[in-house]
C-alpha atoms as a PDB file:
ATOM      1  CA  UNK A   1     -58.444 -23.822  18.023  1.00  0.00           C
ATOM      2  CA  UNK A   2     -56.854 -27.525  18.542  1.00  0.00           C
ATOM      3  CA  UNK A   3     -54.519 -26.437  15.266  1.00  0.00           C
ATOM      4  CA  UNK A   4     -53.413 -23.599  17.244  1.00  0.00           C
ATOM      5  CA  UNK A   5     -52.641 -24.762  20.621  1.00  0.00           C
ATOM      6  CA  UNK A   6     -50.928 -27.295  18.876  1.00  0.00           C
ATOM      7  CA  UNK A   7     -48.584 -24.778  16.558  1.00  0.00           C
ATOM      8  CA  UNK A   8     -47.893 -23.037  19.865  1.00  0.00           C
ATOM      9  CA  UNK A   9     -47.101 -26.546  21.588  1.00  0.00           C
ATOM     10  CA  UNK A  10     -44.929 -27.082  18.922  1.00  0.00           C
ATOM     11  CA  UNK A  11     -43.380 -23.434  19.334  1.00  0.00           C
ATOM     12  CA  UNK A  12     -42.557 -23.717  22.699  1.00  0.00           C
ATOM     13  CA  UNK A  13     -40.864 -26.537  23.065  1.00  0.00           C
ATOM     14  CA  UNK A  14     -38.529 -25.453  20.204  1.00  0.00           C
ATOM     15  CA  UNK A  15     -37.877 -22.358  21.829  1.00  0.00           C
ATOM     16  CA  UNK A  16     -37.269 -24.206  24.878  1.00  0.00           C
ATOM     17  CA  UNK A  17     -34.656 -26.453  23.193  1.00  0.00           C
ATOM     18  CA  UNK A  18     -32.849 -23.099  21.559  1.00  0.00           C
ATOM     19  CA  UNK A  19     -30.351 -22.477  24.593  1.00  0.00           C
ATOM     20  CA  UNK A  20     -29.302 -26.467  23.855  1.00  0.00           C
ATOM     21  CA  UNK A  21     -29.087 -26.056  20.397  1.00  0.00           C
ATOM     22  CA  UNK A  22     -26.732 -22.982  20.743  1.00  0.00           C
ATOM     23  CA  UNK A  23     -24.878 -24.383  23.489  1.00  0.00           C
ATOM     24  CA  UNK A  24     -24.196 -27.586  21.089  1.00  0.00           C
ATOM     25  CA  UNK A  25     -23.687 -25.711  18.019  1.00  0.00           C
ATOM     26  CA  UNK A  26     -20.722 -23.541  19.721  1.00  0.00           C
ATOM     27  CA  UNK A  27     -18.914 -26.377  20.924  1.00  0.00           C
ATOM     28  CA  UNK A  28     -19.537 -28.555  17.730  1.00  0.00           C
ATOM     29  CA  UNK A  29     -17.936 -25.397  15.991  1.00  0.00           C
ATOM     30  CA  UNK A  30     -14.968 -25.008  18.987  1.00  0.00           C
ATOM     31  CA  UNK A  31     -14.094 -28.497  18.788  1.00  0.00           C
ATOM     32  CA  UNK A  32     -14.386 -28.951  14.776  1.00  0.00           C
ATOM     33  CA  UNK A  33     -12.420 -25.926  13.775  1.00  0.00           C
ATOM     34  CA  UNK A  34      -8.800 -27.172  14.693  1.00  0.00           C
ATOM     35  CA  UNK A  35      -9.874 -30.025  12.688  1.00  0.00           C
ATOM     36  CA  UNK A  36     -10.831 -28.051   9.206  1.00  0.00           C
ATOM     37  CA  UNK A  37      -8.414 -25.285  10.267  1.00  0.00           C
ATOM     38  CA  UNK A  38      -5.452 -28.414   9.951  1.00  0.00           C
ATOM     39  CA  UNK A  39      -6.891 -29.934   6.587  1.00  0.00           C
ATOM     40  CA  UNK A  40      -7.360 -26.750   4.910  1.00  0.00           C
ATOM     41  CA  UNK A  41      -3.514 -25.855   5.832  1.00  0.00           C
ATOM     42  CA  UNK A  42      -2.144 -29.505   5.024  1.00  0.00           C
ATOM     43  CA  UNK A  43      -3.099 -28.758   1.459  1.00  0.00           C
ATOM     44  CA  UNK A  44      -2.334 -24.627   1.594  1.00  0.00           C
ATOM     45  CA  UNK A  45       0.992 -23.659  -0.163  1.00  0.00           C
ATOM     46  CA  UNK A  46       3.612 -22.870   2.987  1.00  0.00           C
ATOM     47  CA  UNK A  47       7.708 -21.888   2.585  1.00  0.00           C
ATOM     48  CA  UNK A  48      10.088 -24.567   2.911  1.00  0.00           C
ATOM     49  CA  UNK A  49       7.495 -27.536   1.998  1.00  0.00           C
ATOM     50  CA  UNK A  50       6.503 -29.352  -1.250  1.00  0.00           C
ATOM     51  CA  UNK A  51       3.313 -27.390  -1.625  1.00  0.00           C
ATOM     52  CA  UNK A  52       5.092 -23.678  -1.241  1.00  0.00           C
ATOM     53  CA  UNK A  53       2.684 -21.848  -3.282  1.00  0.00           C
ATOM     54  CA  UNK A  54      -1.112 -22.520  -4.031  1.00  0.00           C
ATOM     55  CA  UNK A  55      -3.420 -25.540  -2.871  1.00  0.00           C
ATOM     56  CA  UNK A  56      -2.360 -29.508  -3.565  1.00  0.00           C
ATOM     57  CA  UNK A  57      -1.228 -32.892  -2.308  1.00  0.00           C
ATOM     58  CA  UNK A  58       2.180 -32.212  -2.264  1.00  0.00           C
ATOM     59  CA  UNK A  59       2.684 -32.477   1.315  1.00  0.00           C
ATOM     60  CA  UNK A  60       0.928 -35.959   1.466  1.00  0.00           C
ATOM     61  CA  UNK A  61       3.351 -36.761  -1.685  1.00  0.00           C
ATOM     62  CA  UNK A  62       6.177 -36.074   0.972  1.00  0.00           C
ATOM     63  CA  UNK A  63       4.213 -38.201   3.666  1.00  0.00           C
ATOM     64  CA  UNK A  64       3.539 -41.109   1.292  1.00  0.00           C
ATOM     65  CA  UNK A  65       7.471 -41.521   0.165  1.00  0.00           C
ATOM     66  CA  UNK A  66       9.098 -40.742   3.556  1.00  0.00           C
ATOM     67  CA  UNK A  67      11.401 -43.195   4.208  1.00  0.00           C
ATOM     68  CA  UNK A  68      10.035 -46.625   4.651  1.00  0.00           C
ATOM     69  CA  UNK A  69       6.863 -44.987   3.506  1.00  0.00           C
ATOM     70  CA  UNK A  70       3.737 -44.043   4.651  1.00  0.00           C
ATOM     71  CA  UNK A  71       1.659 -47.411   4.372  1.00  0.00           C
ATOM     72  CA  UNK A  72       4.220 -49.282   5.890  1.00  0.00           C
ATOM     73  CA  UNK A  73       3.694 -47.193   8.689  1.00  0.00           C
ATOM     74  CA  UNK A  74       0.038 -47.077   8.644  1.00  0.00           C
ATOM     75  CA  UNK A  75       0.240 -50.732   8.541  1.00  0.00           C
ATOM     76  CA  UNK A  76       2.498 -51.244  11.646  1.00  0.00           C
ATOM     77  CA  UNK A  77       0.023 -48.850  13.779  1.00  0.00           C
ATOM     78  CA  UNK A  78      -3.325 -50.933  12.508  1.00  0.00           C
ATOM     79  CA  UNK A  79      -1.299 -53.771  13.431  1.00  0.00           C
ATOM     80  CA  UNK A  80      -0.415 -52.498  17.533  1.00  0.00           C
ATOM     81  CA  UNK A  81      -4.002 -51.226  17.464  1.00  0.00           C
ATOM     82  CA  UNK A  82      -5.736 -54.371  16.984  1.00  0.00           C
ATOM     83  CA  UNK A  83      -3.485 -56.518  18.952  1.00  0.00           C
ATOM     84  CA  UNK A  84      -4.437 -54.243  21.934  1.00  0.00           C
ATOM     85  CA  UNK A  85      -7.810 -54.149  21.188  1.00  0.00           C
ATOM     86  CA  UNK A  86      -8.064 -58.064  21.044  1.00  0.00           C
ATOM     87  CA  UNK A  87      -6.066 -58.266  24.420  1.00  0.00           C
ATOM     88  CA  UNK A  88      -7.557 -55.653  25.961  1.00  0.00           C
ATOM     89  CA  UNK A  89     -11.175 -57.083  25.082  1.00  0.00           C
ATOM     90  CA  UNK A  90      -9.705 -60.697  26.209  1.00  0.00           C
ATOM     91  CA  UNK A  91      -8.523 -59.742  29.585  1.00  0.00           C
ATOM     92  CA  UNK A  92     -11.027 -57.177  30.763  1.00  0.00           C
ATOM     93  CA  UNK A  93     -13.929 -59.160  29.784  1.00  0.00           C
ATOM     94  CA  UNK A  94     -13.241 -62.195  31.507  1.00  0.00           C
ATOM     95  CA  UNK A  95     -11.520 -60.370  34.304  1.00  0.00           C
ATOM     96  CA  UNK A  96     -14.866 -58.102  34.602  1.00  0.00           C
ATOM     97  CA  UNK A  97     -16.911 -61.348  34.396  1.00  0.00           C
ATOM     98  CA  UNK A  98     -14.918 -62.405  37.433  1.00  0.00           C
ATOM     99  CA  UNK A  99     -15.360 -59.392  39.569  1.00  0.00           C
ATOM    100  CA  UNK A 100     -18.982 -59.154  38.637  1.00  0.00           C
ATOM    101  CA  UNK A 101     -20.541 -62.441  39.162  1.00  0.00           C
ATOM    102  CA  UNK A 102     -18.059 -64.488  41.196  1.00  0.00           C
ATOM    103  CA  UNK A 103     -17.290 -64.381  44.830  1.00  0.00           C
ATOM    104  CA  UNK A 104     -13.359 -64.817  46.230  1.00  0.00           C
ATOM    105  CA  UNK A 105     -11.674 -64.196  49.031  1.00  0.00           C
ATOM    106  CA  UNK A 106      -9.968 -60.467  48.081  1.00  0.00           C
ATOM    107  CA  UNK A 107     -11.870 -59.708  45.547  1.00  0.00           C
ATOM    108  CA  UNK A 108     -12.371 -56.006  46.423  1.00  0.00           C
ATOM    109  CA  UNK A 109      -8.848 -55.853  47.582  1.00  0.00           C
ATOM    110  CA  UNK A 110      -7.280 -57.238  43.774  1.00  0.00           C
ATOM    111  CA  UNK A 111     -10.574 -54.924  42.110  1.00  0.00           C
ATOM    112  CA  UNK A 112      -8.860 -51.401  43.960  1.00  0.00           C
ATOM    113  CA  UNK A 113      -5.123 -52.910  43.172  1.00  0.00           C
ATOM    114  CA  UNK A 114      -5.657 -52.891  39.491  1.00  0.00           C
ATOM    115  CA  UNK A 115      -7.373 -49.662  39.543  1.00  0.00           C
ATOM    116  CA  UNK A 116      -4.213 -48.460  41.507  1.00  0.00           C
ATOM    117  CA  UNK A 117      -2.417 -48.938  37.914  1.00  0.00           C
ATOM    118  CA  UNK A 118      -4.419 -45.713  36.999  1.00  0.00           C
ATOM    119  CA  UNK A 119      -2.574 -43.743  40.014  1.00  0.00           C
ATOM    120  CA  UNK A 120       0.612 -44.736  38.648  1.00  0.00           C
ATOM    121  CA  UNK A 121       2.742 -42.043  36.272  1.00  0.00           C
ATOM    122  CA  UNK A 122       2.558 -43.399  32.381  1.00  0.00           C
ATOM    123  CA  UNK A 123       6.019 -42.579  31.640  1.00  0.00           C
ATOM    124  CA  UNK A 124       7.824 -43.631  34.427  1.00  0.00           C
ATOM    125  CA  UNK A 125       7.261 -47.406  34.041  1.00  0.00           C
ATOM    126  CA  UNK A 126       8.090 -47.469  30.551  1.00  0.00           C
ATOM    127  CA  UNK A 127      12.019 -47.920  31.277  1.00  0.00           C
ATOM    128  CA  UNK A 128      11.349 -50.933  33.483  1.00  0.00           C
ATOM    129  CA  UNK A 129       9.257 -52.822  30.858  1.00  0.00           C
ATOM    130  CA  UNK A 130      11.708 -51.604  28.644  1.00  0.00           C
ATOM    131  CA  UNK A 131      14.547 -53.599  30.538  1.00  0.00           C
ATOM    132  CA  UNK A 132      11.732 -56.521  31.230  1.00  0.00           C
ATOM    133  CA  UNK A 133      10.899 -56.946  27.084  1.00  0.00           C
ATOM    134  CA  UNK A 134      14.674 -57.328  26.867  1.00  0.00           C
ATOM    135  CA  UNK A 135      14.554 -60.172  29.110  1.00  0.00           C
ATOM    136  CA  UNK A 136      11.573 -61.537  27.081  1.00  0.00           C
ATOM    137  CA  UNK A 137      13.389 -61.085  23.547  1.00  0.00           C
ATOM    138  CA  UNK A 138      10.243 -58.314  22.474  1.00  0.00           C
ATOM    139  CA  UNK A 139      12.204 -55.169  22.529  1.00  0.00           C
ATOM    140  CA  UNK A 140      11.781 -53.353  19.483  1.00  0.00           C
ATOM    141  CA  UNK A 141       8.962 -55.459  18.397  1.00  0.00           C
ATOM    142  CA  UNK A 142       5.160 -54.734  17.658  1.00  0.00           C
ATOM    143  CA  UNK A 143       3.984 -57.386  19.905  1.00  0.00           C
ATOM    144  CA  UNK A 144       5.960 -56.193  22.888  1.00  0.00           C
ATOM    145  CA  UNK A 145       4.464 -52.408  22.328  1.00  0.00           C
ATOM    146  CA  UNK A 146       0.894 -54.045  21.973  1.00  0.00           C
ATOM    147  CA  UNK A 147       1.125 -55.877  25.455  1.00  0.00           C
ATOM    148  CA  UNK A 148       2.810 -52.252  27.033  1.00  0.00           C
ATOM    149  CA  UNK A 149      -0.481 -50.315  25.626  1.00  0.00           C
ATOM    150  CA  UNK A 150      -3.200 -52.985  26.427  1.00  0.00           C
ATOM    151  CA  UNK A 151      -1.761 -53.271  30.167  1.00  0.00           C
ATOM    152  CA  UNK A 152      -2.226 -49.810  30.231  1.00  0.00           C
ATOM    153  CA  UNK A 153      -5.906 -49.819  29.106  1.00  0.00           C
ATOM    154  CA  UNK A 154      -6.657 -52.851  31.443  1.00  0.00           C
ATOM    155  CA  UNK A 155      -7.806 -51.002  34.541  1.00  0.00           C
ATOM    156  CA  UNK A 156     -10.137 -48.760  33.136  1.00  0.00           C
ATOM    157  CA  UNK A 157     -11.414 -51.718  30.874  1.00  0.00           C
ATOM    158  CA  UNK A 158     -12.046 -54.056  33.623  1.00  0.00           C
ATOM    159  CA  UNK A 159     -13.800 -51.407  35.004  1.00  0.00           C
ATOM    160  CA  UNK A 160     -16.191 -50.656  32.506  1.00  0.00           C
ATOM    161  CA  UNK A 161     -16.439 -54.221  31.768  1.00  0.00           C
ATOM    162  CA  UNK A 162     -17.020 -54.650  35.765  1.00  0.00           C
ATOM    163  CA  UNK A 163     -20.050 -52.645  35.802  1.00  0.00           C
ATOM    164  CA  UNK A 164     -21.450 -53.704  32.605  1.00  0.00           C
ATOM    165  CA  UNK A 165     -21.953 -56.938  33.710  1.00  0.00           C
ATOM    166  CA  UNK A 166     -23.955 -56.193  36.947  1.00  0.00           C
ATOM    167  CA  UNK A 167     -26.202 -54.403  35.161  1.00  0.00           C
ATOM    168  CA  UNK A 168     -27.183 -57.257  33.613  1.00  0.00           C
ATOM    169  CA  UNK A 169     -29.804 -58.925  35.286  1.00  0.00           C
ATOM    170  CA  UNK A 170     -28.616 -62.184  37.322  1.00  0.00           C
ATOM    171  CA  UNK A 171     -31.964 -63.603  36.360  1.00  0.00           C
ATOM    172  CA  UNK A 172     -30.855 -64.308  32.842  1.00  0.00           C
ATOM    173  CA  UNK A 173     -27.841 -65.866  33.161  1.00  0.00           C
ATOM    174  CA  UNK A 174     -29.604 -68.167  35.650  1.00  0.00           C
ATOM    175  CA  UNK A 175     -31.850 -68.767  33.257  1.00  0.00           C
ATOM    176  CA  UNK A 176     -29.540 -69.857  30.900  1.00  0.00           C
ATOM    177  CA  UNK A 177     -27.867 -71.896  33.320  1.00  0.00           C
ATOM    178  CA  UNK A 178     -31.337 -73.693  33.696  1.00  0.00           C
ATOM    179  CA  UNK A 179     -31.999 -74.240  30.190  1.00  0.00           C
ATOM    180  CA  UNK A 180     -28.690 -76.582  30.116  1.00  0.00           C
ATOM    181  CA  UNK A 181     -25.763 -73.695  29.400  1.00  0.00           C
ATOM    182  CA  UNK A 182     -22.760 -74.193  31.038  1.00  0.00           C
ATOM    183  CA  UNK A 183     -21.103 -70.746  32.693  1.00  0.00           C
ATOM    184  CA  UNK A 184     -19.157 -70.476  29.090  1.00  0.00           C
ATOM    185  CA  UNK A 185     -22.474 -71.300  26.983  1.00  0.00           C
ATOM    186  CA  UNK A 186     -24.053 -68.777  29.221  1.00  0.00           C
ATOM    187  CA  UNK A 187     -21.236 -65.809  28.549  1.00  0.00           C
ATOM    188  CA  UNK A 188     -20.863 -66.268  25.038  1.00  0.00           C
ATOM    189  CA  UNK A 189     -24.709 -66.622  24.374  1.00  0.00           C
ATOM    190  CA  UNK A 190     -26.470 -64.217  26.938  1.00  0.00           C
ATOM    191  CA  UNK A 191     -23.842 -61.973  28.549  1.00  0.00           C
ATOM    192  CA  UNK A 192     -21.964 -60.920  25.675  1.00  0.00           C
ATOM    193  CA  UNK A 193     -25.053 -59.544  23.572  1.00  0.00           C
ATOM    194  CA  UNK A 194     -26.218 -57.841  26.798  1.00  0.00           C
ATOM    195  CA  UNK A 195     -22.932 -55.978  27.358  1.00  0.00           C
ATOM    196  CA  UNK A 196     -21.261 -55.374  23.767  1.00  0.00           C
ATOM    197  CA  UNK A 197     -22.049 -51.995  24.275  1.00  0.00           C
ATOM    198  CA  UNK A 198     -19.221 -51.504  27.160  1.00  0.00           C
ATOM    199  CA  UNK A 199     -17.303 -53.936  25.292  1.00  0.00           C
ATOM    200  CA  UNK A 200     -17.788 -51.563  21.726  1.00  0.00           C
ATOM    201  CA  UNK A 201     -16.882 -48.713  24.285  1.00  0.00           C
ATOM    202  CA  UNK A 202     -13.446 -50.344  25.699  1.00  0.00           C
ATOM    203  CA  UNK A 203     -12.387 -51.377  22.635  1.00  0.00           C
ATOM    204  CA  UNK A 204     -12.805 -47.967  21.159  1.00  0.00           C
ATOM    205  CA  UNK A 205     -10.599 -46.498  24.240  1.00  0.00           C
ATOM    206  CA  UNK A 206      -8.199 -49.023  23.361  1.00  0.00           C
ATOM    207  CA  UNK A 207      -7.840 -48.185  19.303  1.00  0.00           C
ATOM    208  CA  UNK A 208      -7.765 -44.491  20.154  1.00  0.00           C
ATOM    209  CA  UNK A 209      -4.967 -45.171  22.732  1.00  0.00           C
ATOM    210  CA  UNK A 210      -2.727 -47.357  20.466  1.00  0.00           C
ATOM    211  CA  UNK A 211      -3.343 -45.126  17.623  1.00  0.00           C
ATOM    212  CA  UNK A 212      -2.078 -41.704  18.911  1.00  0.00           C
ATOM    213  CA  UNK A 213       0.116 -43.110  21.326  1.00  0.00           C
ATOM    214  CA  UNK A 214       3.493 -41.644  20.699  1.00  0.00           C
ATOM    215  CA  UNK A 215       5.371 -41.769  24.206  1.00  0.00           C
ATOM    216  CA  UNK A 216       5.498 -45.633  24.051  1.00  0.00           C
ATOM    217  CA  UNK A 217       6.613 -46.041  20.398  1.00  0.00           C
ATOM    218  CA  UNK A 218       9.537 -43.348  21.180  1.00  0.00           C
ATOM    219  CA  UNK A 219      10.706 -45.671  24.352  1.00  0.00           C
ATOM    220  CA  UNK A 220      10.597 -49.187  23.143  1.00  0.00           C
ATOM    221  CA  UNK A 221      10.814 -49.005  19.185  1.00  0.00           C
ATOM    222  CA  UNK A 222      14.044 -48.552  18.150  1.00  0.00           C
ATOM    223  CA  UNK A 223      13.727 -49.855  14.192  1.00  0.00           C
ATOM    224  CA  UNK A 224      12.402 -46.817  12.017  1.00  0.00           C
ATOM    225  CA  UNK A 225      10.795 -49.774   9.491  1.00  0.00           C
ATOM    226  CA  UNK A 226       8.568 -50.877  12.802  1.00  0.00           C
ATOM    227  CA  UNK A 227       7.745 -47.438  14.094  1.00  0.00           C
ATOM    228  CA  UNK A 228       3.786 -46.423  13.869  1.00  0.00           C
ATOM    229  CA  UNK A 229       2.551 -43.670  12.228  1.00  0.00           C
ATOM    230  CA  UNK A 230       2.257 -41.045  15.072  1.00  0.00           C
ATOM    231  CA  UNK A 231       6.068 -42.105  15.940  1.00  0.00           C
ATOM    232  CA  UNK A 232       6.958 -41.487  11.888  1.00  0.00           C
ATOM    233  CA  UNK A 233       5.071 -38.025  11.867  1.00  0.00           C
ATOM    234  CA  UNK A 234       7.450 -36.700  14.816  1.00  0.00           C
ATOM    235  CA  UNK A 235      10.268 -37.984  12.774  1.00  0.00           C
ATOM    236  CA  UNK A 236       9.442 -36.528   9.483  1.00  0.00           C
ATOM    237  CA  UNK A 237       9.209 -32.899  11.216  1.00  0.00           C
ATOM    238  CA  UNK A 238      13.204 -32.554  11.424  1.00  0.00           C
ATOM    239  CA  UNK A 239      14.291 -31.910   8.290  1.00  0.00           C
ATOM    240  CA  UNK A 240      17.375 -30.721   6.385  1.00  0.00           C
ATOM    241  CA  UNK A 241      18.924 -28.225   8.670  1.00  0.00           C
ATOM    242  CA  UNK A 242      17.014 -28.787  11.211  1.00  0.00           C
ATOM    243  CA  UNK A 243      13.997 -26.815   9.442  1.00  0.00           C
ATOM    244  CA  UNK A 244      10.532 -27.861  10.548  1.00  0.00           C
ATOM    245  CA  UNK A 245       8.209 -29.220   7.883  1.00  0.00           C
ATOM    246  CA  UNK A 246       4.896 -28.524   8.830  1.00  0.00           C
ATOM    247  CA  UNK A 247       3.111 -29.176   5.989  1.00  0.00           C
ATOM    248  CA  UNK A 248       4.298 -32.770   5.401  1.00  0.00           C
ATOM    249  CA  UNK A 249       3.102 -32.637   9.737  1.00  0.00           C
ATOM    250  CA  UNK A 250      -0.105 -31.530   9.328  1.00  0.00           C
ATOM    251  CA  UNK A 251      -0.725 -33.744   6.089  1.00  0.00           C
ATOM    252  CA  UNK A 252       0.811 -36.538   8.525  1.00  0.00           C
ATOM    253  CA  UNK A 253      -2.354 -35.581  11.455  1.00  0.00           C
ATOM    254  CA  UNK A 254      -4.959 -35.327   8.964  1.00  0.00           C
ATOM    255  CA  UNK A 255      -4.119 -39.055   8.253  1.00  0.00           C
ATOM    256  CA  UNK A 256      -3.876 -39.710  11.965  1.00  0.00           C
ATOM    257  CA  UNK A 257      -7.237 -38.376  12.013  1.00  0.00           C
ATOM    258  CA  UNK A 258      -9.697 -39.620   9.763  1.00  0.00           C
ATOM    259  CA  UNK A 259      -9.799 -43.394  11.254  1.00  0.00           C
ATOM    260  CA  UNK A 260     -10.359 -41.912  14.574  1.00  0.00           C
ATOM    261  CA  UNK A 261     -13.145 -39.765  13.194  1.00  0.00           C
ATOM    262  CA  UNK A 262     -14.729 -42.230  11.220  1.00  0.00           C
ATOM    263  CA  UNK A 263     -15.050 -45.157  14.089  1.00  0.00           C
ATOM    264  CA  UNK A 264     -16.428 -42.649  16.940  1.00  0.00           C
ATOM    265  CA  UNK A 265     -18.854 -41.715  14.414  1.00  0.00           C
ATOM    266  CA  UNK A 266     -20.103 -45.085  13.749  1.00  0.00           C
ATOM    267  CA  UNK A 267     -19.647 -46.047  17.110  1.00  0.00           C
ATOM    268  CA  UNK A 268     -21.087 -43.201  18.869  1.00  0.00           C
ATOM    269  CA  UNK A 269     -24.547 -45.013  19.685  1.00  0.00           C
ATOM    270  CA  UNK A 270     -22.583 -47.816  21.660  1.00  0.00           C
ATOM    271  CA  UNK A 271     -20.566 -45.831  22.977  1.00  0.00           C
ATOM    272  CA  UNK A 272     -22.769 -43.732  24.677  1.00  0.00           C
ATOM    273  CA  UNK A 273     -24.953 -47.059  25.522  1.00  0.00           C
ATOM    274  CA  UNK A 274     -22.109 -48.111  27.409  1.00  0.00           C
ATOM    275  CA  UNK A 275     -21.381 -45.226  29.432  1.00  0.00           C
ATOM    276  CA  UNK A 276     -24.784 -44.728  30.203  1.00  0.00           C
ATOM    277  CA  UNK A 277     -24.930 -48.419  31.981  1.00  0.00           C
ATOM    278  CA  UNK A 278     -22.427 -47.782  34.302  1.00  0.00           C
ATOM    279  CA  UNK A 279     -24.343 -44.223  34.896  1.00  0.00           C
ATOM    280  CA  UNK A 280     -26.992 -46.285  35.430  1.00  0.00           C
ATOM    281  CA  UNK A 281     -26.304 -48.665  37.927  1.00  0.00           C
ATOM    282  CA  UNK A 282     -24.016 -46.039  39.803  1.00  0.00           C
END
C-alpha cells in the first residue's frame, strides 16, 4: 500500500509540473529556432554567395578573408568587450560599495542622477562624445569606444551592484573590521565573495553589450582595420552592385553568436543568483 501511495505521489506531482514543462518547452523551441533556422542557412547553398548550391563553409570562407579579415576583427571586439567589462566592474563596484554602506550628504540625490543616464536616448549623445574623444585624441580608437559602452552600462551596474551589497549582512563586514581588516581588507576578502554573483551578472550585461553593439562602432570608428565584428558584418552585406550577401551575413551572426551562447550558459547559475538578490531584498 506505502509502494502505491507513493507511485501516485510521484504521479501527481509530475502531472502537476506538465503545464510548466510545456510552457518551457514552447518557448525553449520559440526562442531556439531563429538560432538553428540561421546556422542551418549559413551553411545552405543560396544565389549570389560562395556556397550557391549544396551545404558547406563557403560563406565563412568569405567571412574569414574579408578584408582585414575575420580574426582581426574578432580580436578588436574581444578587445572593447573586456575593457568594458573591467571598467564597468571597476566603477560600479566601488561606486555600489559607496551607495550601499556609506552615508553622504546627497547620496540619494547623485544615486537617482546616475540612474537618470538610463532616461536618456542612446543615440543622441553619441555625436557629443564624438566631438569630446576628439578633444581627448581617442576618436577612432578602441579605448575611446570601450569608455562610450562602459558609461553606458554604469547605471544599471551600480545598480545591481547597489543592491547586492545590502543584502549582505552588515554584521560581517563588521566582523571583519573587528578581526583587524581595514574597509579595503574587508571588500576584497568578505564583500566580494558575498556579491560575485551580481558582479558575474553585470559583467555579463556588459560583454553582451560591447559585443553586439553596432550603433557605437558605426559613430566613432572610422578605420575599417579597428572596426568590431558586428560593425564588419554590416559592412560585408554590400557587395558588388550593391547585391546583398546573406550568406557570408548569416555565417557572420552565427560567429556573433556562439560566445554569447556559450558564457550565458556557463554563467546562467550566477546570473540568476544575482538577480534573485536584488528580488530578494526588494
Amino acid at each position: 500500500m506505502s509502494l502505491m501511495r507513493g507511485g501516485t505521489t510521484v504521479l501527481t506531482r509530475a502531472l502537476g509540473r506538465t503545464p510548466y514543462y510545456v510552457v518551457a518547452g514552447g518557448l525553449a523551441v520559440i526562442f531556439l529556432f531563429p538560432l538553428v533556422w540561421n546556422a542551418w542557412a549559413s551553411v545552405s547553398g543560396q544565389p549570389g554567395t560562395a556556397q550557391e548550391s549544396g551545404h558547406g563553409l563557403g560563406n565563412y570562407r568569405t567571412l574569414l578573408d574579408y578584408d582585414a579579415g575575420l580574426w582581426r576583427y574578432l580580436l578588436n571586439s574581444t578587445v572593447v568587450s573586456a575593457l568594458t567589462v573591467a571598467l564597468t566592474l571597476g566603477v560600479s563596484l566601488l561606486g555600489g560599495y559607496a551607495f550601499a554602506r556609506f552615508d553622504f550628504p546627497g547620496k540619494n540625490l547623485l544615486f537617482l542622477l546616475t540612474l537618470a543616464i538610463l532616461m536618456v536616448p542612446y543615440a543622441t549623445l553619441l555625436i557629443p562624445l564624438y566631438v569630446l574623444l576628439g578633444r581627448l585624441h581617442l576618436q577612432n580608437s578602441l579605448v575611446g569606444l570601450s569608455l562610450v559602452l562602459a558609461m553606458f552600462q554604469l547605471p544599471f551596474a551600480t545598480f545591481m551592484m547597489r543592491i547586492s551589497f545590502e543584502a549582505v549582512p552588515r554584521e560581517l563586514e563588521e566582523s571583519a573590521l573587528v578581526d583587524g581588516c581595514g574597509t579595503a581588507g574587508a571588500l576584497r576578502r568578505v564583500l566580494l565573495p558575498a556579491v560575485r554573483p551580481g558582479l558575474i551578472t553585470v559583467g555579463l550585461f556588459a560583454f553582451l553589450a560591447a559585443w553586439n553593439d553596432f550603433i557605437a562602432p558605426l559613430i566613432l570608428i572610422s578605420d575599417s582595420e579597428k572596426a568590431p565584428l558586428p560593425l564588419a558584418v554590416a559592412n560585408l552585406r554590400q557587395q558588388s552592385m550593391g547585391a546583398v550577401d546573406y550568406g557570408a551575413t548569416e555565417a557572420g551572426v552565427v560567429v556573433l553568436a556562439v560566445p554569447c551562447l556559450l558564457l550565458f550558459l556557463l554563467l546562467q547559475r550566477h546570473y540568476i543568483r544575482g538577480f534573485m538578490s536584488g528580488a530578494l531584498k526588494g
